[in-house]
Protein backbone atom coordinates (compact mmCIF):
# COMPACT_ATOMS: atom_id res chain seq x y z
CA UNK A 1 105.20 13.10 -61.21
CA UNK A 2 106.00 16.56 -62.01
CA UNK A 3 104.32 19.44 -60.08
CA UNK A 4 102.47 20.81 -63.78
CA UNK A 5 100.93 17.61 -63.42
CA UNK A 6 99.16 18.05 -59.92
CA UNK A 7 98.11 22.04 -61.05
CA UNK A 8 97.09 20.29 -64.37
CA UNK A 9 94.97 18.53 -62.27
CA UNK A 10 94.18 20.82 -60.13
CA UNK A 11 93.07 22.87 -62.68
CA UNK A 12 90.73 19.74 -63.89
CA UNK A 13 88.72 19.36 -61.45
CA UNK A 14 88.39 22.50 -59.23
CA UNK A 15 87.93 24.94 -62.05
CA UNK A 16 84.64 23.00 -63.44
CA UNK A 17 83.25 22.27 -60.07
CA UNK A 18 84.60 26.30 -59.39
CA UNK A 19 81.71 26.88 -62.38
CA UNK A 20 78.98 24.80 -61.61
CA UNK A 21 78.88 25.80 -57.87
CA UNK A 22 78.45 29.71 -58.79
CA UNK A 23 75.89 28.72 -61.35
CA UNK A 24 74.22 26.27 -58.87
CA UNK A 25 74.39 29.48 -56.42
CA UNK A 26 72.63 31.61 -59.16
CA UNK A 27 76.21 34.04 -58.83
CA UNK A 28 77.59 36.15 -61.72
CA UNK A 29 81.38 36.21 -61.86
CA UNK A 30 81.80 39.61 -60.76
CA UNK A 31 80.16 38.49 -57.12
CA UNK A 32 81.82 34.91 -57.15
CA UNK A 33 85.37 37.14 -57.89
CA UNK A 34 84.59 38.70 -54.78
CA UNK A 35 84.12 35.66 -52.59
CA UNK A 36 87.30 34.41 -53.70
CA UNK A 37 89.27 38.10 -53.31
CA UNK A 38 90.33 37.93 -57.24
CA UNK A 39 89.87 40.56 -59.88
CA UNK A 40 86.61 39.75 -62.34
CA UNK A 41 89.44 38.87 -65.03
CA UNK A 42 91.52 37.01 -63.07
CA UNK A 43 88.23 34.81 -62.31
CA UNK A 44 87.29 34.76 -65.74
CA UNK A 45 90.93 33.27 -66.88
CA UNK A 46 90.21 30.39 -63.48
CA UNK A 47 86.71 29.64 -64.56
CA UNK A 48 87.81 28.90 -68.18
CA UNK A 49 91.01 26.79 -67.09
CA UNK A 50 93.87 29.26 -67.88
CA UNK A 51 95.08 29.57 -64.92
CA UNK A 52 95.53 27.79 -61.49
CA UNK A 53 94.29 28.27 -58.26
CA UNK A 54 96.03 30.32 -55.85
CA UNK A 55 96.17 29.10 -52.73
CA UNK A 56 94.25 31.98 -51.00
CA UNK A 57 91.65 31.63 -53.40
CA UNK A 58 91.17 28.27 -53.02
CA UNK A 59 90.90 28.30 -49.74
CA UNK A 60 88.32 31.15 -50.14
CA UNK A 61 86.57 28.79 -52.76
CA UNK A 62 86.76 26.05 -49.94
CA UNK A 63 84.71 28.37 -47.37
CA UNK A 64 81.65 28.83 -49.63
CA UNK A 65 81.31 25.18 -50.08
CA UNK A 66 79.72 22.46 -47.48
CA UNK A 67 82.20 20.66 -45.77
CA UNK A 68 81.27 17.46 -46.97
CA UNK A 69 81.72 18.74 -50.47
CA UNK A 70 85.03 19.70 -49.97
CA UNK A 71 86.15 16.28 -47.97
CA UNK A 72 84.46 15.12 -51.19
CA UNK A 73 86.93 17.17 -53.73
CA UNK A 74 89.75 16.15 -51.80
CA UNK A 75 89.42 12.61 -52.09
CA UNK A 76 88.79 13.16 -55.35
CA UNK A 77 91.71 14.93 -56.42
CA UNK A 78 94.10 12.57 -54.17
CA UNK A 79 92.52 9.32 -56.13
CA UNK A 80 93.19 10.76 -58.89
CA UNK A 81 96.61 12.07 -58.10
CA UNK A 82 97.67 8.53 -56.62
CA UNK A 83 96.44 7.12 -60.19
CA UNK A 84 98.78 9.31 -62.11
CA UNK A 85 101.56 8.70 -59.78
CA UNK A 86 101.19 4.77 -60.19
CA UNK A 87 101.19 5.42 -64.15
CA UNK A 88 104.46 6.99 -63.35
CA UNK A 89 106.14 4.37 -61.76
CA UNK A 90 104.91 1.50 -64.30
């Protein structure tokens, strides 16, 4: 498995939980941009998909959540990684 394929999804499944988390905490882009130390644009562009996560700004994203929320993500995104790598080796 290729690395696009992890920041594919990456991109997946932290961008749309990235959205529904500043929408669940009632946060317009500008102020959610802040929290993660990225320009409004550049949050814009992550929010729709276009680009990935950096890793400073995911770990920024990662400090506003619960921690059982991100344990959560993470199992998530390995399940689903270890399911991709196993349609790789068939």
């Amino acid at each position: 498995m290729g690395i696009l394929n992890y920041k594919q999804l990456l991109k997946e499944l932290f961008c749309g939980h990235l959205r529904r988390f500043r929408q669940r905490m009632e946060l317009s882009q500008d102020e959610m941009a802040e929290r993660l130390r990225v320009s409004s644009r550049a949050y814009g562009d992550l929010e729709r998909g276009k680009y990935c996560f950096s890793a400073v700004a995911l770990l920024f994203f990662f400090s506003q959540l619960p921690e059982r929320e991100v344990l959560e993500l993470l199992k998530v995104f390995v399940k689903k990684a270890q399911a991709l790598e196993n349609q790789d080796a068939a």
